[in-house]
C-alpha atoms as a PDB file:
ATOM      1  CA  UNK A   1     -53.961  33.854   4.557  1.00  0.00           C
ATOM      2  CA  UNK A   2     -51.396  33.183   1.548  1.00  0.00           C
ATOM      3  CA  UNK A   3     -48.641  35.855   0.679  1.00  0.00           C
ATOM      4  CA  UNK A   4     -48.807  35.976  -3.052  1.00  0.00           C
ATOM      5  CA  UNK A   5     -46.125  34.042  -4.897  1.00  0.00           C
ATOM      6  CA  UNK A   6     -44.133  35.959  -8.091  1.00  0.00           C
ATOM      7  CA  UNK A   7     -43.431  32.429  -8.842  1.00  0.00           C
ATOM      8  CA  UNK A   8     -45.239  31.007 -11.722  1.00  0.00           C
ATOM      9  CA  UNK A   9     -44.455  27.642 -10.199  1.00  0.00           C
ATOM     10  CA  UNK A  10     -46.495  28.431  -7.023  1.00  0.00           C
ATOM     11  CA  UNK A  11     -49.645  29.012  -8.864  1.00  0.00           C
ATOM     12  CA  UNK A  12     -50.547  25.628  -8.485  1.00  0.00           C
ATOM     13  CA  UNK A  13     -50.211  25.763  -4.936  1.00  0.00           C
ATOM     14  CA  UNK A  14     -52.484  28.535  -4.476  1.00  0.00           C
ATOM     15  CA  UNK A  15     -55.197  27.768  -6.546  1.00  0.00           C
ATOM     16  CA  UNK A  16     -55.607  24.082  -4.736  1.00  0.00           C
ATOM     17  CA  UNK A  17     -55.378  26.468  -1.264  1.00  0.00           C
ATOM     18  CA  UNK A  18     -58.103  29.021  -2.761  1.00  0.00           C
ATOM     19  CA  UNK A  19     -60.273  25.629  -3.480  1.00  0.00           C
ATOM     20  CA  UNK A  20     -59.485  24.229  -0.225  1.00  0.00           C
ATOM     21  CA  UNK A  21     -57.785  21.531  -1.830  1.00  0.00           C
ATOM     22  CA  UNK A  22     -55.269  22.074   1.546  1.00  0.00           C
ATOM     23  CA  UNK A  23     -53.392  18.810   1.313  1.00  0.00           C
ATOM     24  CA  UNK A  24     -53.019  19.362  -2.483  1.00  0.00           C
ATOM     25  CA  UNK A  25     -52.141  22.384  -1.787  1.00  0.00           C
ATOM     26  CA  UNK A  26     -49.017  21.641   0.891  1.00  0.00           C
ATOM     27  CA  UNK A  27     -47.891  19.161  -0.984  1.00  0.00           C
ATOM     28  CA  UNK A  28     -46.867  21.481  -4.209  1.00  0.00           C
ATOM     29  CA  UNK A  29     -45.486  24.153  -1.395  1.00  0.00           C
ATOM     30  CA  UNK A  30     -43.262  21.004   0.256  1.00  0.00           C
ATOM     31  CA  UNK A  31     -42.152  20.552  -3.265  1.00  0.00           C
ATOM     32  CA  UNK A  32     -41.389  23.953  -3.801  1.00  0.00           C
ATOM     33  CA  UNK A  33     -39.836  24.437  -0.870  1.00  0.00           C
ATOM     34  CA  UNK A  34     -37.442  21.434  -1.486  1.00  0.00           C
ATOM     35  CA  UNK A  35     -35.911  23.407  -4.116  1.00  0.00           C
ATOM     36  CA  UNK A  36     -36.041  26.991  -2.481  1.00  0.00           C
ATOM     37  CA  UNK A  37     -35.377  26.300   1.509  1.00  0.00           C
ATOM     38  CA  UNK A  38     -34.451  29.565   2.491  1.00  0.00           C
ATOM     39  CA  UNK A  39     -38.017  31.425   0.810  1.00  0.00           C
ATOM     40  CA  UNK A  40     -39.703  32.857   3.930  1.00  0.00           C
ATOM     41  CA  UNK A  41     -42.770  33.473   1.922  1.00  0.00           C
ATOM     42  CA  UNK A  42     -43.164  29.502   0.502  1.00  0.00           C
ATOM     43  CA  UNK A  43     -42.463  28.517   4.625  1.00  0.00           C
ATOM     44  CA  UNK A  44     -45.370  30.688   5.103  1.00  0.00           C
ATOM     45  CA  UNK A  45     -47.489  29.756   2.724  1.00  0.00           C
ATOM     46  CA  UNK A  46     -47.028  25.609   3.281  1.00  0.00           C
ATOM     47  CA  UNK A  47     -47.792  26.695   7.464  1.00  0.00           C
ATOM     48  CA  UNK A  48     -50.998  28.240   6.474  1.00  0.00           C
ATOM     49  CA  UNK A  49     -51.954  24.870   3.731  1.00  0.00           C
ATOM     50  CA  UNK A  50     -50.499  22.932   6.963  1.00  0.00           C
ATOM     51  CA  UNK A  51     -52.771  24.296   9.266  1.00  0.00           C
ATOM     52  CA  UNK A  52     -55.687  24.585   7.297  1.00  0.00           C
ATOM     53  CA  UNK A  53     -55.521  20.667   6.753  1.00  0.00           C
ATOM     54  CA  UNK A  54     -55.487  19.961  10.161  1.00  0.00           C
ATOM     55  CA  UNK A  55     -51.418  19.082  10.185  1.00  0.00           C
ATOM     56  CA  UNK A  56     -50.653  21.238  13.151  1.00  0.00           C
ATOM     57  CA  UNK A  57     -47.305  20.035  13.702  1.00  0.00           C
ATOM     58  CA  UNK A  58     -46.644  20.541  10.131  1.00  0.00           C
ATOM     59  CA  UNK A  59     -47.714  24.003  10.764  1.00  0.00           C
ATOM     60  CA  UNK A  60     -45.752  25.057  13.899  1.00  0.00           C
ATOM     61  CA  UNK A  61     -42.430  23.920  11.937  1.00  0.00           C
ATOM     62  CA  UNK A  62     -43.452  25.714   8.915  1.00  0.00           C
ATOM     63  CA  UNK A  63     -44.428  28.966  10.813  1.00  0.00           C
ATOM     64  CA  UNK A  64     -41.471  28.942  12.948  1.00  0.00           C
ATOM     65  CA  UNK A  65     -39.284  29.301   9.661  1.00  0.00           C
ATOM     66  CA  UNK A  66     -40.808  31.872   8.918  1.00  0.00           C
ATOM     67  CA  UNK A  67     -40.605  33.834  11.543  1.00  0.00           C
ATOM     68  CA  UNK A  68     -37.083  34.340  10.751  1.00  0.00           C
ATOM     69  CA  UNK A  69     -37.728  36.372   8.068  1.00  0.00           C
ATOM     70  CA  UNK A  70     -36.136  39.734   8.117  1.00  0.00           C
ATOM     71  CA  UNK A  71     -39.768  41.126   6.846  1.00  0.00           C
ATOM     72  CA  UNK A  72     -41.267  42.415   9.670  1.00  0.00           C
ATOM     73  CA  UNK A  73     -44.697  42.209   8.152  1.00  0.00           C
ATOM     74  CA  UNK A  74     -43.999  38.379   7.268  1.00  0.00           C
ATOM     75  CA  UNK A  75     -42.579  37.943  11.095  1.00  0.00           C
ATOM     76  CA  UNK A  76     -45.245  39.319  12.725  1.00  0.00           C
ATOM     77  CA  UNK A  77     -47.860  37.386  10.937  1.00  0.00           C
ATOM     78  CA  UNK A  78     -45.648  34.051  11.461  1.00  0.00           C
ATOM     79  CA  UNK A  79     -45.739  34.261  15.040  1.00  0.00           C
ATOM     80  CA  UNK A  80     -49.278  34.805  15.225  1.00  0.00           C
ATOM     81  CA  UNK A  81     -50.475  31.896  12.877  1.00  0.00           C
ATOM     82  CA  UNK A  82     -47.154  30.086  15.044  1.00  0.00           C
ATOM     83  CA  UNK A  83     -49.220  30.670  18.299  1.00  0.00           C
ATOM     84  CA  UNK A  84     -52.655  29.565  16.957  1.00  0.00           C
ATOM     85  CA  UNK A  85     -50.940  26.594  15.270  1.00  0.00           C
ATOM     86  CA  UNK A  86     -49.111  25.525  19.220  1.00  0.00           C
ATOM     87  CA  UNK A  87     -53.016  26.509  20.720  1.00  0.00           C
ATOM     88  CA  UNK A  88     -54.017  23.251  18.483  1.00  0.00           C
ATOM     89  CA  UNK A  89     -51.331  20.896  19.116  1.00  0.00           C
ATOM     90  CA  UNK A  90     -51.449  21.528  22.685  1.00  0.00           C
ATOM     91  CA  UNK A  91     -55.673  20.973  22.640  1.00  0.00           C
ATOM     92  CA  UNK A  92     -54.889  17.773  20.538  1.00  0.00           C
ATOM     93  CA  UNK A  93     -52.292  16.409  23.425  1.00  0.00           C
ATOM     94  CA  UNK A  94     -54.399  14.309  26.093  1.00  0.00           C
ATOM     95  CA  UNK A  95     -51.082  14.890  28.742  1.00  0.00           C
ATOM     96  CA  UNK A  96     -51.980  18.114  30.949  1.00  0.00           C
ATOM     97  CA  UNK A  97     -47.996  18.486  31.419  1.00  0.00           C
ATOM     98  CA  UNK A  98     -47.732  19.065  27.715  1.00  0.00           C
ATOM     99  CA  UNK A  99     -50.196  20.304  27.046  1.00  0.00           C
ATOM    100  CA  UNK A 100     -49.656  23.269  29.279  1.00  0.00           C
ATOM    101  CA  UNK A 101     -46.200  23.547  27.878  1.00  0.00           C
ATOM    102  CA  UNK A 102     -47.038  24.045  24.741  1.00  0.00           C
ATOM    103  CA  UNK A 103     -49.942  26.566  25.627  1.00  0.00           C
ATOM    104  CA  UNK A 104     -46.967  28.506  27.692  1.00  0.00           C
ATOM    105  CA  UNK A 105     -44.930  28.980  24.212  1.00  0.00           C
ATOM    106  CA  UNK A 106     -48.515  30.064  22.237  1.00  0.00           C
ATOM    107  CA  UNK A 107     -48.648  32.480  24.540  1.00  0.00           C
ATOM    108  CA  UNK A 108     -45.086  34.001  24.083  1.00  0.00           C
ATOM    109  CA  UNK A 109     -45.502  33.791  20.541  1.00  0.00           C
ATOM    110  CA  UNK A 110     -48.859  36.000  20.756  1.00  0.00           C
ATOM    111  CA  UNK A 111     -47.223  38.796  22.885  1.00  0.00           C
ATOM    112  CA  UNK A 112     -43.817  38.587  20.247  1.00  0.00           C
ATOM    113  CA  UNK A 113     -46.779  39.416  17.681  1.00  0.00           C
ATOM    114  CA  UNK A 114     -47.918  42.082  19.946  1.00  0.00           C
ATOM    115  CA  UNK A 115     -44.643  43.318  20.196  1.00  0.00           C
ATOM    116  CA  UNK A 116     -44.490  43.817  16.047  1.00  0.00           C
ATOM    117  CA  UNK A 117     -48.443  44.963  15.940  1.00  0.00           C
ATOM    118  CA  UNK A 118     -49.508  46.142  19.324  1.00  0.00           C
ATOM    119  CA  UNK A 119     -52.802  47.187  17.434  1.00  0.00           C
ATOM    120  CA  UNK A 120     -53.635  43.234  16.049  1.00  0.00           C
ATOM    121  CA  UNK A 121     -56.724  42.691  18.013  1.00  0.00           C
ATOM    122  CA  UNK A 122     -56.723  38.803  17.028  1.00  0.00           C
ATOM    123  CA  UNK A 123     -53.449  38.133  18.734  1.00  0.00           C
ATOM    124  CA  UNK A 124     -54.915  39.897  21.810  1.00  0.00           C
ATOM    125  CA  UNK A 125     -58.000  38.100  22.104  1.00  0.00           C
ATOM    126  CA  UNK A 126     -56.554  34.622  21.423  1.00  0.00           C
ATOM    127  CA  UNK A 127     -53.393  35.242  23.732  1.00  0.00           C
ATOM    128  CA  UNK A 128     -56.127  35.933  26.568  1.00  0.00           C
ATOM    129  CA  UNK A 129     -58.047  33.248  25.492  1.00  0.00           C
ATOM    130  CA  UNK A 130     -54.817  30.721  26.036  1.00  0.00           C
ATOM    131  CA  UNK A 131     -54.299  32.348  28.860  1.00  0.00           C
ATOM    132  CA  UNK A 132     -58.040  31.547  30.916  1.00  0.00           C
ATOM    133  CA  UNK A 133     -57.410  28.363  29.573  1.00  0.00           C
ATOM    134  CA  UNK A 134     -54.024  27.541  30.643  1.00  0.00           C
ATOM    135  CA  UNK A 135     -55.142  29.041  34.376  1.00  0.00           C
ATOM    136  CA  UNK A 136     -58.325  26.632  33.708  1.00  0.00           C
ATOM    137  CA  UNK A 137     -56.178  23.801  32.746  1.00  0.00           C
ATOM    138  CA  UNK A 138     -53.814  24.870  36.170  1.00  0.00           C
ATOM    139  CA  UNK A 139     -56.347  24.739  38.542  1.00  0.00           C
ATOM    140  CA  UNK A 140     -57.751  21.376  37.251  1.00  0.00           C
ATOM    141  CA  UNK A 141     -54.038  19.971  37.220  1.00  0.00           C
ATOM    142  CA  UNK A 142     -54.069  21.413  40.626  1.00  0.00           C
ATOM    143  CA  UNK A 143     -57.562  19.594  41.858  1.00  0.00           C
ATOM    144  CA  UNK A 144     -56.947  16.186  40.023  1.00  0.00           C
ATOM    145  CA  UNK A 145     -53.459  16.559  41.805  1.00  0.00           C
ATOM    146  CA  UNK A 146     -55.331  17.309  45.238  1.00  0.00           C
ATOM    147  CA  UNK A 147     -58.009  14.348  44.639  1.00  0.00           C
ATOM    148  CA  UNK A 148     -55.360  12.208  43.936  1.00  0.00           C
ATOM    149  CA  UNK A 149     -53.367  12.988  46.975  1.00  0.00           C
ATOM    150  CA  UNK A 150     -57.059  12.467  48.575  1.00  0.00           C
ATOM    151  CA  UNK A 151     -57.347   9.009  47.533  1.00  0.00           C
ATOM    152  CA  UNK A 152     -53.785   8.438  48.428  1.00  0.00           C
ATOM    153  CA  UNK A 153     -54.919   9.267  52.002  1.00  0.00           C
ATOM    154  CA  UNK A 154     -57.991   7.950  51.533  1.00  0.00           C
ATOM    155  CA  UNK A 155     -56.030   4.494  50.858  1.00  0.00           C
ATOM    156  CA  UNK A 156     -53.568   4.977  53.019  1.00  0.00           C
ATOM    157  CA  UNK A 157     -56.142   5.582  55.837  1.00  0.00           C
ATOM    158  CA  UNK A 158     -58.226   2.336  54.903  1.00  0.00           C
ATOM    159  CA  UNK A 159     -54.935   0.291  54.616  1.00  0.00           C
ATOM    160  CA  UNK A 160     -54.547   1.792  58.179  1.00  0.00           C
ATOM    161  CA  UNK A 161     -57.967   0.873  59.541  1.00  0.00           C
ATOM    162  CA  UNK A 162     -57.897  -2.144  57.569  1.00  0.00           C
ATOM    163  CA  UNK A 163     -54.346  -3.415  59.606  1.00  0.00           C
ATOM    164  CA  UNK A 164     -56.362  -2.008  62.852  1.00  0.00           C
ATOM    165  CA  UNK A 165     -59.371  -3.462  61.984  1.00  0.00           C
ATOM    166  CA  UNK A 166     -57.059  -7.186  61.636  1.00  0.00           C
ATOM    167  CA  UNK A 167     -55.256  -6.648  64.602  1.00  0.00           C
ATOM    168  CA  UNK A 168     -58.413  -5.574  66.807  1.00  0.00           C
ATOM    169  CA  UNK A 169     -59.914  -8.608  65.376  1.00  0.00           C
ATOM    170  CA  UNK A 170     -56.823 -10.659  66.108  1.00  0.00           C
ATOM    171  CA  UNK A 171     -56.747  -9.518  69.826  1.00  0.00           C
ATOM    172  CA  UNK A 172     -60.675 -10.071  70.068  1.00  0.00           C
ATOM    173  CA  UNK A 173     -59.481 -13.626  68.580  1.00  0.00           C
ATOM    174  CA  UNK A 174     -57.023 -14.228  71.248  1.00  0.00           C
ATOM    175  CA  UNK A 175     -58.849 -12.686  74.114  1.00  0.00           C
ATOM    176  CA  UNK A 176     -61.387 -15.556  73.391  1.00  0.00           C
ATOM    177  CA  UNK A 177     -59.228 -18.278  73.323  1.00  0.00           C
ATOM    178  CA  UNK A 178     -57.936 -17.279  76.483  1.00  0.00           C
ATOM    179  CA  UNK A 179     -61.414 -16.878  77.764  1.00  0.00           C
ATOM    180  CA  UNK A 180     -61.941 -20.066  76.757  1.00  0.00           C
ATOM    181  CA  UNK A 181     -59.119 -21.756  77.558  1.00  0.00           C
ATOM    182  CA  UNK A 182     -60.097 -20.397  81.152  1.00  0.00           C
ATOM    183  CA  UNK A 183     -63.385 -21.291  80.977  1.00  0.00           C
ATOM    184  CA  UNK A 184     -62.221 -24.806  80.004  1.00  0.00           C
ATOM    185  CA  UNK A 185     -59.871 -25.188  82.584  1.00  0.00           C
ATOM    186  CA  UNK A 186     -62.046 -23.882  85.497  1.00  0.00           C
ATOM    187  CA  UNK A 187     -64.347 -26.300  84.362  1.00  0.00           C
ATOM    188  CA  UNK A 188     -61.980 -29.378  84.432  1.00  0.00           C
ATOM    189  CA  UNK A 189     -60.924 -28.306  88.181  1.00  0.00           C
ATOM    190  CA  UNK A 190     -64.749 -28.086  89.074  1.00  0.00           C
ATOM    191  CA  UNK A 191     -64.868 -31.443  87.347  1.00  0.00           C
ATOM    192  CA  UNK A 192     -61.892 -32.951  88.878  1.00  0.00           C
ATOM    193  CA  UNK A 193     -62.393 -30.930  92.303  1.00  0.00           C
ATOM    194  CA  UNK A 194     -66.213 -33.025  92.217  1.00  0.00           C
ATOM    195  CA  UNK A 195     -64.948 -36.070  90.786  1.00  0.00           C
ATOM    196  CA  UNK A 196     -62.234 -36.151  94.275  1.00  0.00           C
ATOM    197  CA  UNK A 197     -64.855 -35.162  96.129  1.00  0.00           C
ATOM    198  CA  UNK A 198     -67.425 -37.932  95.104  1.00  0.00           C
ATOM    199  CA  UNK A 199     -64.607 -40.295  95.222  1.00  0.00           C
ATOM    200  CA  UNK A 200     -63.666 -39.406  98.639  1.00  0.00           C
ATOM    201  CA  UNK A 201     -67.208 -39.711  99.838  1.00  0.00           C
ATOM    202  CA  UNK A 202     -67.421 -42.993  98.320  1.00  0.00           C
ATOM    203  CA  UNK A 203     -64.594 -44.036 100.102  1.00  0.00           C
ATOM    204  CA  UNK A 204     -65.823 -42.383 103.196  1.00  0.00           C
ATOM    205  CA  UNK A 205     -68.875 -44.041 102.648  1.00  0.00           C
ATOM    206  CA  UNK A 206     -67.133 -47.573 101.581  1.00  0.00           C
ATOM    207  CA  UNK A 207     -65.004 -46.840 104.695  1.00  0.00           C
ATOM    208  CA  UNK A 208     -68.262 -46.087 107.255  1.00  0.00           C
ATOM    209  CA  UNK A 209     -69.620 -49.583 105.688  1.00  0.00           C
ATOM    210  CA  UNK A 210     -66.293 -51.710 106.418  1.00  0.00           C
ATOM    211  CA  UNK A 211     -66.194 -50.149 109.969  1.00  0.00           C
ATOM    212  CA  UNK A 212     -69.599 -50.967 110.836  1.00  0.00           C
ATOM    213  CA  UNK A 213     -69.225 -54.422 109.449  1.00  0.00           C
ATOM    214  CA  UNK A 214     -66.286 -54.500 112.112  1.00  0.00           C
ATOM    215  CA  UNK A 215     -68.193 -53.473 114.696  1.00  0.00           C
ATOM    216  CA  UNK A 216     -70.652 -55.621 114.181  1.00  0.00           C
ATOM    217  CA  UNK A 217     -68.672 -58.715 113.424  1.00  0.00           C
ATOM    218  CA  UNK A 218     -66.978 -57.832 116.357  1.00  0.00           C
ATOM    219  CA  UNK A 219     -70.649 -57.782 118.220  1.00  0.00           C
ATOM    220  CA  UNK A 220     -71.198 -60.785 116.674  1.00  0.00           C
ATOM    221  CA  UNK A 221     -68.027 -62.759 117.719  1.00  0.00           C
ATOM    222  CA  UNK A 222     -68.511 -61.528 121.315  1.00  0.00           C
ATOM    223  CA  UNK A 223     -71.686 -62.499 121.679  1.00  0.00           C
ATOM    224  CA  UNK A 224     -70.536 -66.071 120.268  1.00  0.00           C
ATOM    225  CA  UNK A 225     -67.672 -66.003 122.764  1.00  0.00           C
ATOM    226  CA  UNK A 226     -69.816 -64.468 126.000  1.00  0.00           C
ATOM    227  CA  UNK A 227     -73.330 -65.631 125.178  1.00  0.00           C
ATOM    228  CA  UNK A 228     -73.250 -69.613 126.474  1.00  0.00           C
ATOM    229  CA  UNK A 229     -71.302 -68.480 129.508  1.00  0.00           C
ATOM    230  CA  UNK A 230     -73.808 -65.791 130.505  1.00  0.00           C
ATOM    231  CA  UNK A 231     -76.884 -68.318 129.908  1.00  0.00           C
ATOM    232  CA  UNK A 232     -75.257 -70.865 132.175  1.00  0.00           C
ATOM    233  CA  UNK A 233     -74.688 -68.083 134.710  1.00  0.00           C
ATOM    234  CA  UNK A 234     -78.297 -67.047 134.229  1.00  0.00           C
ATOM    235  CA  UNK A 235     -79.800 -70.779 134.614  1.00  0.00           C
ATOM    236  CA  UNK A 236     -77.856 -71.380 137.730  1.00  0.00           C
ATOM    237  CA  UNK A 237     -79.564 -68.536 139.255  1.00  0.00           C
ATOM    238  CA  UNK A 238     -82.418 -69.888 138.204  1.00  0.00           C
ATOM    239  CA  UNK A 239     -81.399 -73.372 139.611  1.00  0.00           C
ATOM    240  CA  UNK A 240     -80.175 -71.637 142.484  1.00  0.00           C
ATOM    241  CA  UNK A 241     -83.476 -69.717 143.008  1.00  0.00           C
ATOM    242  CA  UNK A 242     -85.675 -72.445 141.602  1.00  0.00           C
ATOM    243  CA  UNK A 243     -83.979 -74.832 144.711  1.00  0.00           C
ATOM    244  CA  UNK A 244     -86.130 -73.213 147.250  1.00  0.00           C
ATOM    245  CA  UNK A 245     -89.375 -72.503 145.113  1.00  0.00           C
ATOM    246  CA  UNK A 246     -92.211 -71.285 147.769  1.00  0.00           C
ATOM    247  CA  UNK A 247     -95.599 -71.130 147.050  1.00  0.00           C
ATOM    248  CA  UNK A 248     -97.101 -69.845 143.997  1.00  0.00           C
ATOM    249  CA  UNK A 249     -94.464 -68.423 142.582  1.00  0.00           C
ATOM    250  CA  UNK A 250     -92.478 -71.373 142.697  1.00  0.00           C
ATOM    251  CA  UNK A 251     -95.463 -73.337 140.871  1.00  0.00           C
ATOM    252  CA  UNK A 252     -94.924 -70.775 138.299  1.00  0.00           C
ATOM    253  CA  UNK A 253     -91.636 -71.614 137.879  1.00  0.00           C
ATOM    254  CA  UNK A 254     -91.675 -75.087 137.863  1.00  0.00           C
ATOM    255  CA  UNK A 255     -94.339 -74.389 135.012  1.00  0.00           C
ATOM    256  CA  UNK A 256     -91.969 -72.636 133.306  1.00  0.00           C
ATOM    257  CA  UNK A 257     -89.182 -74.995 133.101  1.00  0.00           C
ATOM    258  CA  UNK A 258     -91.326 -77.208 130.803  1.00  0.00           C
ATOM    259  CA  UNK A 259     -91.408 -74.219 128.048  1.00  0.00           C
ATOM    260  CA  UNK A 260     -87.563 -74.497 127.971  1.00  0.00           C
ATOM    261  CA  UNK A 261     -86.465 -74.118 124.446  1.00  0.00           C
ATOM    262  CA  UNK A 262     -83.839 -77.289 123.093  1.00  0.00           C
ATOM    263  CA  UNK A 263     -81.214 -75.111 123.027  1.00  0.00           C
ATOM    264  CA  UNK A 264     -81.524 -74.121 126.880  1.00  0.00           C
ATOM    265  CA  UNK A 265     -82.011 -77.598 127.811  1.00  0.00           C
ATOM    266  CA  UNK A 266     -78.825 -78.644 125.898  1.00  0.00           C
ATOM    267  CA  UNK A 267     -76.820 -75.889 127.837  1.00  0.00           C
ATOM    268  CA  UNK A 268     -78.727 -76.910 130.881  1.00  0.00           C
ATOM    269  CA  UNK A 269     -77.112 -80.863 130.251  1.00  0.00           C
ATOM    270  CA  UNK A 270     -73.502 -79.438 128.969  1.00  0.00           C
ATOM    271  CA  UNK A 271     -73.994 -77.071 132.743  1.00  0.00           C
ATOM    272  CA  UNK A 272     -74.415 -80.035 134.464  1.00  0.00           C
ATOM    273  CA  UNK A 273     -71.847 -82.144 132.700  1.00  0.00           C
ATOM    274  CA  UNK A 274     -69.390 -79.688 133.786  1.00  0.00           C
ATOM    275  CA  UNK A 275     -70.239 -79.843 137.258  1.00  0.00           C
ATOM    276  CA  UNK A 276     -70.235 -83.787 137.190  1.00  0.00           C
ATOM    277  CA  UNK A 277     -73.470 -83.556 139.368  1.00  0.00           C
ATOM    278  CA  UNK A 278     -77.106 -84.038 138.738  1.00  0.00           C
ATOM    279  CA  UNK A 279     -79.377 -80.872 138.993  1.00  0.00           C
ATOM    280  CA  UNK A 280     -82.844 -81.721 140.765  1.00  0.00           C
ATOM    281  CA  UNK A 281     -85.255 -79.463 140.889  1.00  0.00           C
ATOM    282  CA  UNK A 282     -87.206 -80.376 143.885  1.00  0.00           C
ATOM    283  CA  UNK A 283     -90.158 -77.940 144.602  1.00  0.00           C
ATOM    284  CA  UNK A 284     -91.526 -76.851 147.953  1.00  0.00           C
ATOM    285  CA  UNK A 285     -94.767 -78.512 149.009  1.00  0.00           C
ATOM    286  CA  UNK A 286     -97.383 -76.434 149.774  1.00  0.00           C
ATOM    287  CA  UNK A 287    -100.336 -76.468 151.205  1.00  0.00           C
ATOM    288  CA  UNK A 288    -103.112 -78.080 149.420  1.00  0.00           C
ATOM    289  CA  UNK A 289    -102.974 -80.801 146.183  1.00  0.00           C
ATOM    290  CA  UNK A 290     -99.291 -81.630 146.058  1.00  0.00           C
ATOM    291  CA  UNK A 291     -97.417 -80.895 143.090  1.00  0.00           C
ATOM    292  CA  UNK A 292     -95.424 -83.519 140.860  1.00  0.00           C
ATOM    293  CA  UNK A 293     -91.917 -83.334 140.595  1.00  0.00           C
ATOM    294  CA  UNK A 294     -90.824 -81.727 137.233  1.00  0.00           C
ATOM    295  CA  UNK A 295     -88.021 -83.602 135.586  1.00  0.00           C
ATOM    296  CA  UNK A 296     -87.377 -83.316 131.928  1.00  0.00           C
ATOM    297  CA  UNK A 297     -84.322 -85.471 130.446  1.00  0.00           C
ATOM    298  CA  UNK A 298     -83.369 -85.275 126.446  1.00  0.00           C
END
């Protein structure tokens, strides 16, 4: 609401304000004001043109002038246009901080009104008004402040299990090289402890084989050494036996020396050699057809 002007000058003004021509309108009162700085009623009138074109900032400077006025009337109205003009910068401001700043000064400005005009129900109802909404505006400062410290924690926690989570996975890592580093190890021993084993067995084995080979080489070479000597023994038992053959049996025996292999013969001759004597073998006569005597010579 305009305070009317005595000026002729400011008719201008209020005639673009009365056709909401607002930014027409301020710009005369700016003009006017240029020239008269100290005129309450001009500060007034360019808060009101201010605020009505949407130049809140404008406004609240405007307003605040005029508050100074020593018309209580004029003051009274100042501060409450002053705290609806602060309501709308602090909407307009997207920080909370600020914005809750400038709400705390609308509401000052309201009650100051109150204080000139107890009875203006406007400056009542919009100083509650900023009020719920500053308490609104509070409690959501408060919550976004709580949600944030919530996914601070939340962060911090999964940073935390995150780091756990690494060096769990990190110990599970090295728990299994170690497993199989042990694994691996107990394997080579069984490897190496069979490997020994089958070599010593070979060598047992390879050792057995070489001892029997010995054994019976030395078998071998003793029967080379003893064997002629023990036939010659055993054919002149026979010769010594076969001297006095009697009866059938000694028929038999005679018989038998004509089977003689070559190689008893020949150690029969080398026997005989040895002795430097002739070996007859004469047998008994027995009763009946007489019997040939059984000489062989090689």
């Amino acid at each position: 609401m305009l305070v009317p002007q005595a000026h002729a000058s400011a008719a201008g003004a209020q005639r673009h304000y009365k056709d909401k021509e607002y930014k027409s309108a301020l710009s005369e009162y700016q003009e006017l004001i240029a020239k008269n700085p100290n005129d309450a009623r001009l500060r007034y009138n360019a808060g009101a043109a201010a605020y009505q074109a949407s130049k809140f900032d404008e406004a609240v400077k405007q307003f605040q002038a005029s508050a100074a006025s020593p018309d209580l009337d004029l003051q009274q109205q100042s501060f409450y246009n002053l705290g609806n003009a602060e309501f709308r910068v602090g909407e307009a401001d997207s920080n909370p901080q600020n914005r809750s700043a400038v709400w705390e000064q609308a509401i000052q400005h309201y009650d100051a009104a109150l204080k000139l005009n107890s009875q203006d129900k406007d400056a009542e109802f919009n100083r509650d008004l900023v009020k719920k909404k500053l308490e609104e505006l509070k409690q959501q400062q408060q919550k976004d402040k709580n949600q944030k410290q919530d996914d601070k924690d939340n962060k911090d926690d999964k940073k935390d299990q995150d780091k756990q989570n690494k060096d769990d996975k990190k110990q599970q890592d090295n728990q299994s090289d170690q497993q199989q580093k042990q694994d691996q190890q107990q394997q080579n021993n069984e490897s190496k402890q069979d490997k020994d084993e089958k070599q010593k067995s070979q060598e047992q084995k390879k050792q057995d084989q070489q001892k029997e080979q010995q054994q019976q080489q030395q078998q071998a070479d003793q029967q080379k050494k003893d064997g002629p000597k023990d036939q010659a023994s055993s054919q002149q038992g026979k010769e010594s036996q076969e001297q006095k053959p009697e009866g059938d049996d000694a028929a038999a025996q005679y018989a038998q020396l004509g089977k003689m292999s070559p190689a008893q013969a020949k150690q029969l001759l080398d026997a005989q050699r040895n002795e430097e004597k002739a070996l007859l073998f004469i047998p008994q006569e027995r009763k009946g057809t007489p019997q040939n005597r059984i000489f062989k010579d090689w």
